[in-house]
N, C-alpha and C. Protein backbone atom coordinates (compact mmCIF):
# COMPACT_ATOMS: atom_id res chain seq x y z
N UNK A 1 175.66 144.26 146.47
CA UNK A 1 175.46 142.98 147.13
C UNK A 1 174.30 143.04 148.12
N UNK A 2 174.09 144.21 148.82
CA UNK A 2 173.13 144.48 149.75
C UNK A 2 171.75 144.11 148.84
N UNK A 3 171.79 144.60 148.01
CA UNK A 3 170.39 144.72 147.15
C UNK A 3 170.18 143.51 147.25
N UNK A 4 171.09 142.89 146.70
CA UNK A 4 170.51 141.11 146.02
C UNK A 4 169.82 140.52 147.31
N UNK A 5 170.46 140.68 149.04
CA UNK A 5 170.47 140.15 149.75
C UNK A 5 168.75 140.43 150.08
N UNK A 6 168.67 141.85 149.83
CA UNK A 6 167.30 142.59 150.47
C UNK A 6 166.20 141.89 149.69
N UNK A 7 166.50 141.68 147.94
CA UNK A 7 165.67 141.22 147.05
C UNK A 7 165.16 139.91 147.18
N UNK A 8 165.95 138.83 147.59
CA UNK A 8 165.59 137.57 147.92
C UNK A 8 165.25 137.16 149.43
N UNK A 9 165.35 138.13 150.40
CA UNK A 9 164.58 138.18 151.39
C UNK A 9 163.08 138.39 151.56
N UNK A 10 162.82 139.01 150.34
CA UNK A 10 161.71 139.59 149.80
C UNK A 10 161.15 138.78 148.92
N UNK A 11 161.67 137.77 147.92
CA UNK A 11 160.88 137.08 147.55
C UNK A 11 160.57 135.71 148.17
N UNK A 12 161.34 135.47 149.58
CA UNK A 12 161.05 134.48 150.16
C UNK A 12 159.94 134.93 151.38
N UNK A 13 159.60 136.11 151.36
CA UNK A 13 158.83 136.52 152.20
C UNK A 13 157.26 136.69 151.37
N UNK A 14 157.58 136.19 149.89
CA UNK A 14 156.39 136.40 149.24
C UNK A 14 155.88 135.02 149.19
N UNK A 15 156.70 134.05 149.20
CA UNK A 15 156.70 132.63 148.47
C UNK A 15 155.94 132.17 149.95
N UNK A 16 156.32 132.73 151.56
CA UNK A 16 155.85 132.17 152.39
C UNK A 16 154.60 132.22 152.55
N UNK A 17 154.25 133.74 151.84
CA UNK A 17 152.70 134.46 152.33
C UNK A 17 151.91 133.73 151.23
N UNK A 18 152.33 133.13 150.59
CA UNK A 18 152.01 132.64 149.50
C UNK A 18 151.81 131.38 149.81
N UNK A 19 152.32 130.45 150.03
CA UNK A 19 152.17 128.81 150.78
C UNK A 19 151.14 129.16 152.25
N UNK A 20 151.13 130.43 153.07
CA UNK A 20 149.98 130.34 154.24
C UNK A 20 148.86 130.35 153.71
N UNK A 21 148.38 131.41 152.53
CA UNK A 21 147.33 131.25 151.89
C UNK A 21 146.81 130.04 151.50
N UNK A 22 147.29 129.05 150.76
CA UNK A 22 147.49 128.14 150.72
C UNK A 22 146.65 127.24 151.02
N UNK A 23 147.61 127.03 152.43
CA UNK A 23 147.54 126.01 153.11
C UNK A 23 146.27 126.54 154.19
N UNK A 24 146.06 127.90 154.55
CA UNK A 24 144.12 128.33 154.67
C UNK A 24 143.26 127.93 153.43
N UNK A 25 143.64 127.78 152.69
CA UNK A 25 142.79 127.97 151.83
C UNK A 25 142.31 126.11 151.57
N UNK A 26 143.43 125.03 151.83
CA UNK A 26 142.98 123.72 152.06
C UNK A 26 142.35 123.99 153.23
N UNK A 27 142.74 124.68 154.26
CA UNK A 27 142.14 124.06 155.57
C UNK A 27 140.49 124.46 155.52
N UNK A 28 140.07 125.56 154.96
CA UNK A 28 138.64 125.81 154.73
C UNK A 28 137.88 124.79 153.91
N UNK A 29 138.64 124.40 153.21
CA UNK A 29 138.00 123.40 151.86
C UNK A 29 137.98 121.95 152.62
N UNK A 30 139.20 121.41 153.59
CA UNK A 30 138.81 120.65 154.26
C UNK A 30 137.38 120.69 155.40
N UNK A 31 137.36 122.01 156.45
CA UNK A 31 136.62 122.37 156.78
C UNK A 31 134.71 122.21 155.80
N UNK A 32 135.06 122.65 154.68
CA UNK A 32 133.92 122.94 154.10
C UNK A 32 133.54 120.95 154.16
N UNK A 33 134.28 119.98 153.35
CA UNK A 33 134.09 118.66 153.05
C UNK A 33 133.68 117.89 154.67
N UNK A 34 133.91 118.50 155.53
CA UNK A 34 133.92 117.67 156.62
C UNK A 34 132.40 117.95 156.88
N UNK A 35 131.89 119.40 157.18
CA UNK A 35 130.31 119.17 156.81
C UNK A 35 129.99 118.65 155.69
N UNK A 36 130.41 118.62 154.48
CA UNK A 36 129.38 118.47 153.37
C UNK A 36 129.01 116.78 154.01
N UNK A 37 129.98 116.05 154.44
CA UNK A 37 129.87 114.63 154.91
C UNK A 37 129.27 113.95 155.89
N UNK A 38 129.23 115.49 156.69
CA UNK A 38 128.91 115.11 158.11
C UNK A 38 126.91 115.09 157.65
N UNK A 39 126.30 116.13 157.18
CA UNK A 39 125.29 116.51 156.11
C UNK A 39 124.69 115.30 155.39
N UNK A 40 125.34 114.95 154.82
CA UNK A 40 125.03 113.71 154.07
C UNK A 40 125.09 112.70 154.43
N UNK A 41 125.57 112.25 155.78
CA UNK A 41 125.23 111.11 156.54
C UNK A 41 124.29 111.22 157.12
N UNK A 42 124.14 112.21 157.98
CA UNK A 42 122.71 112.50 158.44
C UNK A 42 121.53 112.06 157.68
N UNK A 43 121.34 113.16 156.57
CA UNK A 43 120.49 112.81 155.65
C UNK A 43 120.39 111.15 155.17
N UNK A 44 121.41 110.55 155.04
CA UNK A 44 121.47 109.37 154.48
C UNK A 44 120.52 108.54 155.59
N UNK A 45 120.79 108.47 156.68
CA UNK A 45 120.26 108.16 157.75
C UNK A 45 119.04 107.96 158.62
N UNK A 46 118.49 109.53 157.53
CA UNK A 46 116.79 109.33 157.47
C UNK A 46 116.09 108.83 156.62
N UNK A 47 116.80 108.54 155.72
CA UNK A 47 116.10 107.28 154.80
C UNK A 47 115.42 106.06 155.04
N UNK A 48 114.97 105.30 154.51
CA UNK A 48 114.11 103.98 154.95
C UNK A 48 114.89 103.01 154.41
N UNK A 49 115.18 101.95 155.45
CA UNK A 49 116.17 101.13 155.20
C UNK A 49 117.59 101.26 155.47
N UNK A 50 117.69 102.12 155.48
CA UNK A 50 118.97 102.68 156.29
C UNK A 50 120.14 101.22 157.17
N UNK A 51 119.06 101.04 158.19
CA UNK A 51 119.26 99.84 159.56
C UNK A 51 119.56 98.75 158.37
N UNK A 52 118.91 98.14 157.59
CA UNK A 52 119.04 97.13 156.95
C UNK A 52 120.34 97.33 156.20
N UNK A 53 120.32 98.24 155.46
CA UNK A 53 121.73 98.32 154.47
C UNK A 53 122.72 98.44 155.39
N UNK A 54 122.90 99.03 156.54
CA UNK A 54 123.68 98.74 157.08
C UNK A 54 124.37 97.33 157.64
N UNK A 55 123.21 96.56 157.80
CA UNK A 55 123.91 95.53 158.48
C UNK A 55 124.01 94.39 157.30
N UNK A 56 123.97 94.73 156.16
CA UNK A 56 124.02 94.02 154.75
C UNK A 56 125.77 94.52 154.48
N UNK A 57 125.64 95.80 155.07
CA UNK A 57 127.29 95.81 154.53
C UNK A 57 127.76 95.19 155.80
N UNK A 58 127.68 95.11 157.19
CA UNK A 58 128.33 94.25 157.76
C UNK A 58 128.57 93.51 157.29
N UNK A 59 127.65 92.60 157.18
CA UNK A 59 127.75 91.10 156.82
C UNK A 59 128.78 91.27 155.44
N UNK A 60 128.61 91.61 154.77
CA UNK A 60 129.83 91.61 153.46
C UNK A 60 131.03 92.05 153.97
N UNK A 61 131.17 92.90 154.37
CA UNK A 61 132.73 93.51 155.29
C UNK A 61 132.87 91.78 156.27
N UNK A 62 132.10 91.33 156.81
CA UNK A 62 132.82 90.11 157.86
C UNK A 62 132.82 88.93 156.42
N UNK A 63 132.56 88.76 155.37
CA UNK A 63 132.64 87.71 154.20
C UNK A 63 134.21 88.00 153.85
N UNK A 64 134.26 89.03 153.64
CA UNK A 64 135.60 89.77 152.63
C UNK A 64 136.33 89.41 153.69
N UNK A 65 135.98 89.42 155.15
CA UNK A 65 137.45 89.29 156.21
C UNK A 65 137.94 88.23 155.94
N UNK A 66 136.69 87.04 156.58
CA UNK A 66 136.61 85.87 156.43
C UNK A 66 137.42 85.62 155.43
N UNK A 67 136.80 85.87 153.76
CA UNK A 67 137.54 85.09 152.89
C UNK A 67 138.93 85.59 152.76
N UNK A 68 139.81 86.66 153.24
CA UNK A 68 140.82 87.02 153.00
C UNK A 68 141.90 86.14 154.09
N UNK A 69 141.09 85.90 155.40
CA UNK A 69 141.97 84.82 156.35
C UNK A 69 142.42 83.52 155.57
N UNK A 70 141.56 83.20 155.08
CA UNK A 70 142.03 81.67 154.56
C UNK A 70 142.93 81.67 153.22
């Protein structure tokens, strides 16, 4: 009975080390996406026209509000 007890202590001690990896292993990949975004806004930013497209999507974001109130 001891055994069984020792054995599944042991595989819940694998299953945990196993879910930390894991869940490092999203947190880097989140990590990694948060520059790739942060990167690519920047860049986006030095583009020409930039100011304009921006306030082109305003204006469509306040249409879509608009038309969703009524």
């Amino acid at each position: 009975m001891k055994g069984q007890k020792q054995s599944k202590a042991d595989l819940h001690d694998k299953q945990i080390k196993a879910l930390i990896n894991v869940v490092n292993y999203l947190k880097e990949e989140v990590d990694h996406l948060t520059n790739l975004s942060v990167g690519t806004l920047e860049t986006v930013k030095l583009m020409p026209g930039y100011g304009a497209a921006i306030m082109q999507l305003q204006e469509q974001a306040k249409e879509k509000e608009d038309s969703n109130v009524e």
